[in-house]
Protein backbone atom coordinates (compact mmCIF):
# COMPACT_ATOMS: atom_id res chain seq x y z
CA UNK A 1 93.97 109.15 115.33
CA UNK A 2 92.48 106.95 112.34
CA UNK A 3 93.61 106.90 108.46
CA UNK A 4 90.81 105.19 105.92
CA UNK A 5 92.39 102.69 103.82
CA UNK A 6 91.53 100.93 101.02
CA UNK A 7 91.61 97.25 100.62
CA UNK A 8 94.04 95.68 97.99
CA UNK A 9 95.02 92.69 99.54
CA UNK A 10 93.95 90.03 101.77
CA UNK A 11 95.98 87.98 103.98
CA UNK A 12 93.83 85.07 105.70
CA UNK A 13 95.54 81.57 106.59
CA UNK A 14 92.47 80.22 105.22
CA UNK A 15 93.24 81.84 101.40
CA UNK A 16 94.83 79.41 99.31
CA UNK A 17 98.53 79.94 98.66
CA UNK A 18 98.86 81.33 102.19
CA UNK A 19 101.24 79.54 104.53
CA UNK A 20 100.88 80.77 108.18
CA UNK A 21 102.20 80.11 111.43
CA UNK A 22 99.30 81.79 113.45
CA UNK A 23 95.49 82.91 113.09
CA UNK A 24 96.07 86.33 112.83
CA UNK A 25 94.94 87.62 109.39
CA UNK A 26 96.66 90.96 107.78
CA UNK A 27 95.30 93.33 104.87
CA UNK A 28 96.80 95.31 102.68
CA UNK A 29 95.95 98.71 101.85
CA UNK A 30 96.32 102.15 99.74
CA UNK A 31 95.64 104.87 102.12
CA UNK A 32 94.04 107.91 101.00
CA UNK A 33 97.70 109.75 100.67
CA UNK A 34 98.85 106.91 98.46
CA UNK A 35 101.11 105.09 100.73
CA UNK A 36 100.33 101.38 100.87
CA UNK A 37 100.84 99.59 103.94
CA UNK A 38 99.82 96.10 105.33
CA UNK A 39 98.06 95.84 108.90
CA UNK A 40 96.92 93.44 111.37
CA UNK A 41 92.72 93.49 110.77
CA UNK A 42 90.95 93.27 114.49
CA UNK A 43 89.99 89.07 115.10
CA UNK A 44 86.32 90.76 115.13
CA UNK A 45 85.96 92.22 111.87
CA UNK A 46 89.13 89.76 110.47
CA UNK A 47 86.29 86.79 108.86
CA UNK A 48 84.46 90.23 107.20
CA UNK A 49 87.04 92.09 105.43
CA UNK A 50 86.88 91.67 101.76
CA UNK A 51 89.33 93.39 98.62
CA UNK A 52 87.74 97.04 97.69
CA UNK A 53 86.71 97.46 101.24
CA UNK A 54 86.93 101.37 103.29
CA UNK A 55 88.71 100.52 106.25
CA UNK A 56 90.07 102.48 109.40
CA UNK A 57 93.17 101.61 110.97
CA UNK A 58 93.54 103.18 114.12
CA UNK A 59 96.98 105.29 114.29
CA UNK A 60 97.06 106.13 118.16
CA UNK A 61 100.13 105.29 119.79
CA UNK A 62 100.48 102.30 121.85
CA UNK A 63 100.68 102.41 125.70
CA UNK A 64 103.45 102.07 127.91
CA UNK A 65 106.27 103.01 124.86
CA UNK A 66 108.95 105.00 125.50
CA UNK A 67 108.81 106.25 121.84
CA UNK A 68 105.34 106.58 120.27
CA UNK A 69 104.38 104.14 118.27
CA UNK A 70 101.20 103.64 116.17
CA UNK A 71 99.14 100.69 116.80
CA UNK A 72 98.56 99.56 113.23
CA UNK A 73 95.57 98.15 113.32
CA UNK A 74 92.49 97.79 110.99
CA UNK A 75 89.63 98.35 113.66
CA UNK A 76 86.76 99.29 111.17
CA UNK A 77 85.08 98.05 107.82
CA UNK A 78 82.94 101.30 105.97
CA UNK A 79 80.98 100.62 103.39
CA UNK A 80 78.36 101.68 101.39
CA UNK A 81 77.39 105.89 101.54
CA UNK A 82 79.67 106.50 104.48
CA UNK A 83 82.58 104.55 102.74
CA UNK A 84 82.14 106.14 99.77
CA UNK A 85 81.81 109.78 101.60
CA UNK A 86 85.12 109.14 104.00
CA UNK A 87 86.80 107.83 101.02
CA UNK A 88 86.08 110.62 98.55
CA UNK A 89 86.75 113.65 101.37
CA UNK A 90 90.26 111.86 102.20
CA UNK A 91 91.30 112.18 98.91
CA UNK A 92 89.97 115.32 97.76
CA UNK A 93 92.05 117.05 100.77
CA UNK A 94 95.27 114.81 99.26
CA UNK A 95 95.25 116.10 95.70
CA UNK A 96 94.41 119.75 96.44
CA UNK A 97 97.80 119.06 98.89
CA UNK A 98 99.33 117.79 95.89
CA UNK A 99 98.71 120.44 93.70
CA UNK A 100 99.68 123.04 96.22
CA UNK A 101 102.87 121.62 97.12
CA UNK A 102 103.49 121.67 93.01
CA UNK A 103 102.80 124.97 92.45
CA UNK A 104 104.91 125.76 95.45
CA UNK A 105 108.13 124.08 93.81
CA UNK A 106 107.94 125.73 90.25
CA UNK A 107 107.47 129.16 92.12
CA UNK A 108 111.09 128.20 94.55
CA UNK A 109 112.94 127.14 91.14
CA UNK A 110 114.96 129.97 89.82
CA UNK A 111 116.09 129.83 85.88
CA UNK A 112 119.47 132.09 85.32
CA UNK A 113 119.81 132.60 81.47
């Protein structure tokens, strides 16, 4: 399983004001259902990334755990139409959520007058 994210944040050892003990570089993010989480970005794509970017961070558990747990891990940088498309679907399926889940909670609250 893979969430798009977008890119709010950075992390590189080489960006000035960032102390780090290792390579590794981490991005943060606003995922399409609002949460914002930081990840470790793939070496591959890590000298790419850039603020604003469509990301996917890939979501499938890792191997060999007892309990499932998601890798966490930016593996792919969208951009351009298919950013834009992935980005736009994502979020269109969140607010229509949103607004269902709303109209389901004034329905459940009872007034006694």
């Amino acid at each position: 399983m893979y969430h798009p994210g977008k890119v709010i944040a950075v992390l590189s050892p080489k960006e000035k004001g960032v102390l780090s003990s290792d390579s590794s570089v981490q991005a943060t993010m606003k995922m399409w259902d609002d949460n914002v989480l930081t990840m470790a970005v793939e070496p591959k794509i890590a000298p790419k990334i850039r603020v604003g970017d469509i990301v996917l961070a890939d979501y499938r558990p890792e191997k060999g755990m007892s309990v499932p747990v998601p890798r966490n891990t930016i593996v792919k940088i969208l951009r351009g139409n298919s950013a834009d498309k992935m980005w736009a679907t994502y979020r269109e399926v969140h607010e229509k959520r949103k607004g269902h889940e709303k109209r389901e909670k004034e329905a459940q609250q009872s007034y006694i007058g």
